[in-house]
N, C-alpha and C. Protein backbone atom coordinates (compact mmCIF):
# COMPACT_ATOMS: atom_id res chain seq x y z
N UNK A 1 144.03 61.50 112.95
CA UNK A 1 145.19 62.12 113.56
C UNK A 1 146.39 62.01 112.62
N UNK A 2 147.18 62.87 112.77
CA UNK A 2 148.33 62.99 111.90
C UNK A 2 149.24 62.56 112.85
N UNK A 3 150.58 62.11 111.99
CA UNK A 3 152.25 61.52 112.50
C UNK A 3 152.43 63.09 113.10
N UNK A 4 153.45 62.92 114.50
CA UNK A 4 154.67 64.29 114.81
C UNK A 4 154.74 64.85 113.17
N UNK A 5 155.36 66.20 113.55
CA UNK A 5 156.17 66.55 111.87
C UNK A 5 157.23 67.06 112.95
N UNK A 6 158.52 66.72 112.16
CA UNK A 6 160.00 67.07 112.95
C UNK A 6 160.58 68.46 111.80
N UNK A 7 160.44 69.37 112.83
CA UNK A 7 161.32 70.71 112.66
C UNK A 7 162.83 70.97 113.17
N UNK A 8 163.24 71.54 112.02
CA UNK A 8 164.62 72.15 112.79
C UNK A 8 165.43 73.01 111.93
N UNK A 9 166.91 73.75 111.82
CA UNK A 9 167.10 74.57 110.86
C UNK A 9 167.83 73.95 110.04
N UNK A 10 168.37 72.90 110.34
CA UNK A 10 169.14 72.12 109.17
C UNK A 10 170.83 71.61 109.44
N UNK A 11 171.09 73.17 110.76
CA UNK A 11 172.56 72.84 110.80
C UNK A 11 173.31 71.43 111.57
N UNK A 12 174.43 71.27 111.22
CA UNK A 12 175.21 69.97 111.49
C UNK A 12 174.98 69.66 113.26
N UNK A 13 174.71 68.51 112.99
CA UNK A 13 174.54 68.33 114.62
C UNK A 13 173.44 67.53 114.83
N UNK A 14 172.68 68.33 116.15
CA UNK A 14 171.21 68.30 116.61
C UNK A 14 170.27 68.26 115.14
N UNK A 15 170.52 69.61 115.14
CA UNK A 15 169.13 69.31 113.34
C UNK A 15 168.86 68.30 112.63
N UNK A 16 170.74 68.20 112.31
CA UNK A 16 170.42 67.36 111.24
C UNK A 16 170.08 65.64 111.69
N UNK A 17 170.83 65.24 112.61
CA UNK A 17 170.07 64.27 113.23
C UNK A 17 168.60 64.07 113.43
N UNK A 18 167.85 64.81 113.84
CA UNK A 18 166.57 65.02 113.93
C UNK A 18 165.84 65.08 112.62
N UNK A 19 166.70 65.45 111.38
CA UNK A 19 165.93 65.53 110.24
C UNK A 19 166.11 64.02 109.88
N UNK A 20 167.21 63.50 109.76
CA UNK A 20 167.65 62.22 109.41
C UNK A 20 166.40 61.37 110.05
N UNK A 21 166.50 61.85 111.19
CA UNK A 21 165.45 60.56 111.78
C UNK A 21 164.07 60.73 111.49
N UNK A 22 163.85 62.11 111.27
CA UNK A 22 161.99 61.88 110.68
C UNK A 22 162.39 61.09 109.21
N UNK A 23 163.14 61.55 108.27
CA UNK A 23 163.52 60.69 106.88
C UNK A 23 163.40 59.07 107.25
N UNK A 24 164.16 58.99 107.92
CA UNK A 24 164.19 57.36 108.10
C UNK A 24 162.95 57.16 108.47
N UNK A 25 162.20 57.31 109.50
CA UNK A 25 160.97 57.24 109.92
C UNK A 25 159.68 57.26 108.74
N UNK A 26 159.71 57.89 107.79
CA UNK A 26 158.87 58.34 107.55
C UNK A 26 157.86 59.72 107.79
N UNK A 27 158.75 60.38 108.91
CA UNK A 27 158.19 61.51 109.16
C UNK A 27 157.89 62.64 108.35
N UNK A 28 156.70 63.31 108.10
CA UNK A 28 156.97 65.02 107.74
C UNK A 28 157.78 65.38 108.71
N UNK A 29 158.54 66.56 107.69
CA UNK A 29 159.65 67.26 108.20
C UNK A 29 159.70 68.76 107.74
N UNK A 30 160.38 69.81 108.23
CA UNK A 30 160.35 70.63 108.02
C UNK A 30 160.77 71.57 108.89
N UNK A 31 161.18 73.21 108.30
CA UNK A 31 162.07 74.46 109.23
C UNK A 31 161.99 75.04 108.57
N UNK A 32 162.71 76.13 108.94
CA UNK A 32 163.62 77.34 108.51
C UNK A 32 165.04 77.16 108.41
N UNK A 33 165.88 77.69 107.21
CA UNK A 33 167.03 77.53 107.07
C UNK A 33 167.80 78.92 106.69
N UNK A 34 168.45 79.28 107.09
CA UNK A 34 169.25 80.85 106.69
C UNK A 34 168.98 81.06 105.20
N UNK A 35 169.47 81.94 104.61
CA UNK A 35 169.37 82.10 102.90
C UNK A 35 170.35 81.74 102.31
N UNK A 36 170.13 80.71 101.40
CA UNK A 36 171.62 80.12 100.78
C UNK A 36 172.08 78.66 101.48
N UNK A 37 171.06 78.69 102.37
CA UNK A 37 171.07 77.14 103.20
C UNK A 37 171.88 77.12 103.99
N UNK A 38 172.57 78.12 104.12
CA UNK A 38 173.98 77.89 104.97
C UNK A 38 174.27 77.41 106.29
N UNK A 39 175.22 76.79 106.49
CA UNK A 39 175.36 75.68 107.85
C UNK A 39 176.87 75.67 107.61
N UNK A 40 177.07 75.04 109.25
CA UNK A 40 178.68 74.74 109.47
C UNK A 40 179.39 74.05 108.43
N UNK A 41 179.08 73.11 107.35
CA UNK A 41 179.71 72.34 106.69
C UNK A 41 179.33 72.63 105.13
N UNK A 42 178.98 73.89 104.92
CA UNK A 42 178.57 74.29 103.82
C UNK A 42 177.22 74.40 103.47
N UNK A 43 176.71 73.86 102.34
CA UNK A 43 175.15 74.15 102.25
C UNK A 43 174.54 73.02 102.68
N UNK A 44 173.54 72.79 102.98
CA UNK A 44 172.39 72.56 104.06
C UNK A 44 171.94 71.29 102.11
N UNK A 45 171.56 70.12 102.42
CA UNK A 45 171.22 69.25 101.48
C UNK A 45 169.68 69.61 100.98
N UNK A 46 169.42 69.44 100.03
CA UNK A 46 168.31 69.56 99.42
C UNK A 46 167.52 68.56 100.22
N UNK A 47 167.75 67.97 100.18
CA UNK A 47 166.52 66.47 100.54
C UNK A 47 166.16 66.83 101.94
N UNK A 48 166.83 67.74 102.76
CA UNK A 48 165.98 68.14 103.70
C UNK A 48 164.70 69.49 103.33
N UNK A 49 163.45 69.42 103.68
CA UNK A 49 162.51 70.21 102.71
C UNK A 49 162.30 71.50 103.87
N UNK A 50 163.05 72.26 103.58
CA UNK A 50 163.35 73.58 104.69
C UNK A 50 163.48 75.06 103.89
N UNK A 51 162.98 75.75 104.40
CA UNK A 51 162.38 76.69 103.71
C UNK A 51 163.16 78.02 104.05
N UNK A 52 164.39 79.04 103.10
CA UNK A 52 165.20 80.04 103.43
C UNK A 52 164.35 80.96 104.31
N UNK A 53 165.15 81.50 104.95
CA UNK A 53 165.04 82.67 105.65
C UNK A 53 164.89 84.38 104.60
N UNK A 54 164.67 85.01 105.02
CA UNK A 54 164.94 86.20 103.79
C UNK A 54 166.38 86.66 104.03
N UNK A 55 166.85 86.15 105.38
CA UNK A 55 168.56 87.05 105.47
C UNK A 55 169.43 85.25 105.70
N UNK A 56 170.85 85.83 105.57
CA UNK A 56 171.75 84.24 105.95
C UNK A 56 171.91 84.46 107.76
N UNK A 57 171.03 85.09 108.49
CA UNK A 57 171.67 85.42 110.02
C UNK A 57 170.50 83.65 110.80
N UNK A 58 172.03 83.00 111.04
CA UNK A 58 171.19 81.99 112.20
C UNK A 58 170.00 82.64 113.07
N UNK A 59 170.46 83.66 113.75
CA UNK A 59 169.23 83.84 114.07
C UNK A 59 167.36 83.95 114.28
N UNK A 60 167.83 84.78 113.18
CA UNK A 60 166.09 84.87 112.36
C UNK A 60 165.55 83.02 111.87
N UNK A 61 166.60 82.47 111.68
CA UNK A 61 166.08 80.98 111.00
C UNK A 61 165.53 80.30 112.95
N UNK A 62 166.62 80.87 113.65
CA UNK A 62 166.13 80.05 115.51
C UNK A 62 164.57 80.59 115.57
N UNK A 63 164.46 81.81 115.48
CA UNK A 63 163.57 82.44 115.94
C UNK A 63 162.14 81.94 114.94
N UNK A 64 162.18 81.60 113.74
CA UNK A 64 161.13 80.86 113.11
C UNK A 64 160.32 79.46 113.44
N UNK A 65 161.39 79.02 113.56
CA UNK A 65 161.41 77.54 113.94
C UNK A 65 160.68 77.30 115.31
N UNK A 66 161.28 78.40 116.29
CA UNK A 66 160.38 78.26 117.62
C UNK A 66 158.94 78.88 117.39
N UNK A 67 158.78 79.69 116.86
CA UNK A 67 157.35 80.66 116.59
C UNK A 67 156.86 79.88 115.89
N UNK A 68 157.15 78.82 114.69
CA UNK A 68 156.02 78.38 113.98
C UNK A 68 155.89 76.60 114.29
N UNK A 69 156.27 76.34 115.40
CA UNK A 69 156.04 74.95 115.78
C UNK A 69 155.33 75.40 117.21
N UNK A 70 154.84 74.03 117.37
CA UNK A 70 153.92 74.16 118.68
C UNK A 70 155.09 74.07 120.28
N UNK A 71 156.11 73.41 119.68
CA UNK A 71 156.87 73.24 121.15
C UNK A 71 158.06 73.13 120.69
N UNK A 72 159.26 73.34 121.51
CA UNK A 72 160.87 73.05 121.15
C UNK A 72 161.06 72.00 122.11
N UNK A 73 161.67 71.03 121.75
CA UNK A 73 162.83 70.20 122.43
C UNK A 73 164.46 70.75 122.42
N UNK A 74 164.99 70.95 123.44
CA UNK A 74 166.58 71.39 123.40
C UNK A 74 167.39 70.13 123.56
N UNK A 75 168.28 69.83 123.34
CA UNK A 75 169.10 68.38 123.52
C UNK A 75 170.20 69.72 123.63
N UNK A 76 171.15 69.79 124.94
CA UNK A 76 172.09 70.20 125.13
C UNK A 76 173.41 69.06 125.69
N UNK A 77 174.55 69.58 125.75
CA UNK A 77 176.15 68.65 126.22
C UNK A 77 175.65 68.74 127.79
N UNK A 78 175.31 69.98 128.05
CA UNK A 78 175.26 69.80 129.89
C UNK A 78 174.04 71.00 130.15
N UNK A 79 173.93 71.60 131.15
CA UNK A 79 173.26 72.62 132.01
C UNK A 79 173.15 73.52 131.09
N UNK A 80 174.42 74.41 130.97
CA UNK A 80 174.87 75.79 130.12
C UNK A 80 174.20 75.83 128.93
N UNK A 81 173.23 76.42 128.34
CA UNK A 81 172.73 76.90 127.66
C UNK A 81 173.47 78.01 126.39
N UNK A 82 174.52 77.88 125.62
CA UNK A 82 175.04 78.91 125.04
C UNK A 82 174.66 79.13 124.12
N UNK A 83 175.17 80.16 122.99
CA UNK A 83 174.89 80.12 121.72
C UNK A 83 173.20 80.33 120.82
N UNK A 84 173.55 79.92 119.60
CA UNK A 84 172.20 79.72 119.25
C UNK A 84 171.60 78.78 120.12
N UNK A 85 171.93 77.63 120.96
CA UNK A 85 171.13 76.77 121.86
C UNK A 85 170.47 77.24 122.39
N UNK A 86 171.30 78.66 123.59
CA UNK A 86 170.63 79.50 124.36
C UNK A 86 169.88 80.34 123.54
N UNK A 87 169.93 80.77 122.79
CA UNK A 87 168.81 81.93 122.11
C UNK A 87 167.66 81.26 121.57
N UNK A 88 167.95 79.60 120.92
CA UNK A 88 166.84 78.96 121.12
C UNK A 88 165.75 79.02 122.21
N UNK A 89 166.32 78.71 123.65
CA UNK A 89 165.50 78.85 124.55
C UNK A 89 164.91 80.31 124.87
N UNK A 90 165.63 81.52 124.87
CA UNK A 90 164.93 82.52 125.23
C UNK A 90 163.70 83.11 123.90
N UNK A 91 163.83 82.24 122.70
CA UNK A 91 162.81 82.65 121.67
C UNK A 91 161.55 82.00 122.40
N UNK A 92 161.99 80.74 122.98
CA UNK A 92 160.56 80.44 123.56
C UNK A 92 160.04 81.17 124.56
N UNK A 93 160.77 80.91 125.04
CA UNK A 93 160.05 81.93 126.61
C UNK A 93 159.32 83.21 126.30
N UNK A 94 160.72 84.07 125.13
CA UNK A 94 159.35 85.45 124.38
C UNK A 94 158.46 85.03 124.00
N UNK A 95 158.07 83.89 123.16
CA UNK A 95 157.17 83.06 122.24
C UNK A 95 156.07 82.70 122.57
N UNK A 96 156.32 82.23 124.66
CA UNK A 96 155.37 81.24 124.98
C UNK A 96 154.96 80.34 124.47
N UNK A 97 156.26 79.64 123.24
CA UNK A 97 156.46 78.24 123.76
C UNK A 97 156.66 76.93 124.74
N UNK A 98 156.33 76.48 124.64
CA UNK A 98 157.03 75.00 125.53
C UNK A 98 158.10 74.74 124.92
N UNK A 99 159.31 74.65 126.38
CA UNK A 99 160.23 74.61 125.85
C UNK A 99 160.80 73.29 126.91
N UNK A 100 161.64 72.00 126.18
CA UNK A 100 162.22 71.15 127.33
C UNK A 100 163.43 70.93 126.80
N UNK A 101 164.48 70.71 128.00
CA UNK A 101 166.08 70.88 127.24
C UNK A 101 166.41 69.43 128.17
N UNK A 102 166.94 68.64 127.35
CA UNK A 102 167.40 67.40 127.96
C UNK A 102 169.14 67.24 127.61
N UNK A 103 169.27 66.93 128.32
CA UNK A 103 171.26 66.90 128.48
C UNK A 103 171.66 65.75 128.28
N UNK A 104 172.50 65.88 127.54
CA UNK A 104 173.24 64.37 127.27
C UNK A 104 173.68 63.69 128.69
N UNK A 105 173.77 64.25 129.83
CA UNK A 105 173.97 63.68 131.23
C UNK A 105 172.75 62.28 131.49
N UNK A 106 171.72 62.78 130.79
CA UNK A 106 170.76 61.86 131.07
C UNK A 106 170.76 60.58 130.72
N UNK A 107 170.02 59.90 131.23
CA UNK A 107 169.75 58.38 130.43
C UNK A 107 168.90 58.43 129.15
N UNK A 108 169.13 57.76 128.53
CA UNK A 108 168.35 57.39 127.26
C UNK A 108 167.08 57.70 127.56
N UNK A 109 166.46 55.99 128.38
CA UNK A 109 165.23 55.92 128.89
C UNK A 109 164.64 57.20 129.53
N UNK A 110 165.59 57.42 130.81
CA UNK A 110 164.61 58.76 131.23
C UNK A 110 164.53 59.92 130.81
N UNK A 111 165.55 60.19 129.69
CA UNK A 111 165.43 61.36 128.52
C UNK A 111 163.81 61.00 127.61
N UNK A 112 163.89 60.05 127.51
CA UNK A 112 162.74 59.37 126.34
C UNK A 112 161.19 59.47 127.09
N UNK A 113 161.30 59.10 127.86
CA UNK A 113 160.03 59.44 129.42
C UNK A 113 159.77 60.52 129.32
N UNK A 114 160.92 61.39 129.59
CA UNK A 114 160.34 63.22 129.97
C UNK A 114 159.92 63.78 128.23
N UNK A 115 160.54 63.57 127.01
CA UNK A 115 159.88 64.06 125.55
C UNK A 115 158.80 63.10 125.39
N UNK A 116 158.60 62.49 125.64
CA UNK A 116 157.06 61.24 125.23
C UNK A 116 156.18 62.29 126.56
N UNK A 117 156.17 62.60 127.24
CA UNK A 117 155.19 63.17 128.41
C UNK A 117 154.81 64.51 127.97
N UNK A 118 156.13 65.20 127.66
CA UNK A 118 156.30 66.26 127.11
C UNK A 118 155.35 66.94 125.97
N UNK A 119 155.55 65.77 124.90
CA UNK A 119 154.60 65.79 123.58
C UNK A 119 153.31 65.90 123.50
N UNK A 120 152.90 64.88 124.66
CA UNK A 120 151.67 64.41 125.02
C UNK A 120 150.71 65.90 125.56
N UNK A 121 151.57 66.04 127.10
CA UNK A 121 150.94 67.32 127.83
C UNK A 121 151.39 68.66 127.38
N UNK A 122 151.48 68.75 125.84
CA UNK A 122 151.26 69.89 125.03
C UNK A 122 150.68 69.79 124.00
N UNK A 123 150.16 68.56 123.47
CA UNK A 123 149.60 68.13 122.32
C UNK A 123 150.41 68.28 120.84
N UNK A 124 152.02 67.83 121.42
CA UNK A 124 152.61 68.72 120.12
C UNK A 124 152.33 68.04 119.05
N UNK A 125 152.17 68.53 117.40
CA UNK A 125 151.73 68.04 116.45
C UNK A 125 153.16 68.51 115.36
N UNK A 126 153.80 69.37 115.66
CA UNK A 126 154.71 69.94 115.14
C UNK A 126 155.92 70.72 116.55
N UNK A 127 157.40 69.82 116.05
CA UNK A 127 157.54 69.66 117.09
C UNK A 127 159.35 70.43 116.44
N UNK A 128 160.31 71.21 117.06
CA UNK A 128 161.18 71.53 116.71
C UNK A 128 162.46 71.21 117.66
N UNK A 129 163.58 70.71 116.75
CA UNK A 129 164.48 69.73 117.89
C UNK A 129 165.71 70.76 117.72
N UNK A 130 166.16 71.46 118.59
CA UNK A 130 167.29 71.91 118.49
C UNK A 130 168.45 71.62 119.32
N UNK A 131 169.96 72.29 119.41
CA UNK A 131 170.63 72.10 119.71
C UNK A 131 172.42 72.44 119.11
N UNK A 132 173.00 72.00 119.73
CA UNK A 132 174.45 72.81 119.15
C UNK A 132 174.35 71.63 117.63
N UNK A 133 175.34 72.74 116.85
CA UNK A 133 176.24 72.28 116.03
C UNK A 133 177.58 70.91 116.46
N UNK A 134 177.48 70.14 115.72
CA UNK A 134 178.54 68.56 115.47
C UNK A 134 179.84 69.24 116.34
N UNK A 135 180.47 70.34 115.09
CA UNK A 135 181.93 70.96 116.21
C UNK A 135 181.97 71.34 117.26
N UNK A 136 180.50 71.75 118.25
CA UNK A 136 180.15 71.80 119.82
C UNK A 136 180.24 71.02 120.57
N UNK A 137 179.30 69.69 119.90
CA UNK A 137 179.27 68.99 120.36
C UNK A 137 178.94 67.93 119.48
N UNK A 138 179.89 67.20 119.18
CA UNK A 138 180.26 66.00 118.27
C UNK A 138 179.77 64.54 118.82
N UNK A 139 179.29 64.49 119.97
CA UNK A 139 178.79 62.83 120.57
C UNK A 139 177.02 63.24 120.73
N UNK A 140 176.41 64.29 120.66
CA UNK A 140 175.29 64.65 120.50
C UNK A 140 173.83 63.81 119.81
N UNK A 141 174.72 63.99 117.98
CA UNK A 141 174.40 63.72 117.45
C UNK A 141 173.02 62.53 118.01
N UNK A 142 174.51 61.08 117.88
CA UNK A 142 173.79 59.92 118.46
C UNK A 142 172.93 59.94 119.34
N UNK A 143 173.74 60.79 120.56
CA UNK A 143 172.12 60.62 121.38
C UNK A 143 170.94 61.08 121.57
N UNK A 144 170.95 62.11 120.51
CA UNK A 144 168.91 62.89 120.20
C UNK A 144 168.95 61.31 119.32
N UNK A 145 169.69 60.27 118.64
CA UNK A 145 168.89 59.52 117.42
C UNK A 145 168.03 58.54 118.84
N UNK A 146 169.06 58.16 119.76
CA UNK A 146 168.37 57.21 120.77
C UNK A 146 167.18 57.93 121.41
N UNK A 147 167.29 58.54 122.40
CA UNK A 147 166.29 59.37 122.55
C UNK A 147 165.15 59.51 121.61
N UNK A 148 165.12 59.67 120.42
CA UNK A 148 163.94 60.01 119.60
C UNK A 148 163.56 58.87 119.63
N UNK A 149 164.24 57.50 119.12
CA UNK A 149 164.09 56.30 118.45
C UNK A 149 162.93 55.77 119.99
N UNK A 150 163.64 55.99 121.21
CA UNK A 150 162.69 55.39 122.29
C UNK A 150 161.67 56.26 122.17
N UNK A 151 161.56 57.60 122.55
CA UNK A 151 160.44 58.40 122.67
C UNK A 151 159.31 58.31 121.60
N UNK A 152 159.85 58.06 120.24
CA UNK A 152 158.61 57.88 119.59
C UNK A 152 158.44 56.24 118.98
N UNK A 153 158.71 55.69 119.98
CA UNK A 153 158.65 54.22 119.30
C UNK A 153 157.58 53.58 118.80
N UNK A 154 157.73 52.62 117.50
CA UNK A 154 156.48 52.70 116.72
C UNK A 154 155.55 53.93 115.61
N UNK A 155 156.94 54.90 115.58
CA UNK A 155 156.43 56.01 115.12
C UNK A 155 155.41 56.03 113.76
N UNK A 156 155.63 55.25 113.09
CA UNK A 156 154.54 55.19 111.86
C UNK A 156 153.08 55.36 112.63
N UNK A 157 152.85 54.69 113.83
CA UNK A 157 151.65 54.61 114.35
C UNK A 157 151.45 55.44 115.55
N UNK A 158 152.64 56.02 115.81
CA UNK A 158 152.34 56.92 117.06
C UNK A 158 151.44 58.43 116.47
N UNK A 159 150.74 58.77 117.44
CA UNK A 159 149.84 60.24 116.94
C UNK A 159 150.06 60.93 118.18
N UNK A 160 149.01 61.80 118.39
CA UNK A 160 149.39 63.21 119.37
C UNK A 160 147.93 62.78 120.01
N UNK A 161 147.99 63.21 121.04
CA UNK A 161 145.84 63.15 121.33
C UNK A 161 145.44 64.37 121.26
């Protein structure tokens, strides 16, 4: 069995948290990133290993990321779905992806419960974490790192069944 591999497009925020944490982890990692890398804070770092888009439109990079992973995780501020967040989710639904959106309203723990169940009863092997941009939502960040850190705890040794 192989480790999760953590997907996402790269931009400030959700992504990049999620990339950070497969790095630290040890995780494969990997996405789609616009052309030119581009993101809210300029270009998108090399050391994340993410692969251009043919155009710079966020879009087409959302819409990859959900089509070529097995499932999306959403980490949203609340309910409301906007933005690329929301177009995240409706790529799945065209996609027939699995799609689960957890809100920073939640608890750690029972955020970490519902993506560990989640993973499991889809067999995800490749898994894509999205969510707003840092200037959306700036306290975010931290909490996809908790959330992940519980949900995949032990990750060097965690697998998929």
């Amino acid at each position: 069995m192989t480790p999760i591999e953590i997907w996402s497009g790269g931009q400030t925020g959700v992504d990049r948290a999620a990339l950070e944490f497969a790095l630290a982890h040890g995780l494969p990692h990997g996405g789609w990133c616009p052309r030119g890398r581009r993101a809210e804070d300029g270009v998108i770092p090399e050391r994340y290993r993410l692969r251009e888009t043919a155009t710079d439109a966020y879009a087409e990079r959302t819409r990859l990321n959900v089509r070529d992973t097995d499932a999306t995780v959403i980490f949203a501020p609340g309910r409301l779905l906007s933005g690329g967040t929301g177009l995240t989710r409706e790529f799945a639904c065209e996609l027939g992806r699995p799609a689960l959106v957890i809100t920073a309203r939640s608890d750690v723990l029972g955020a970490a419960a519902r993506l560990r169940s989640f993973l499991r009863r889809h067999r995800v092997r490749r898994l894509n974490v999205a969510g707003p941009r840092v200037f959306e939502a700036p306290e975010l960040p931290r909490f996809v790192l908790a959330v992940l850190e519980r949900a995949l705890a032990g990750v060097a040794a965690w697998r998929t069944e």
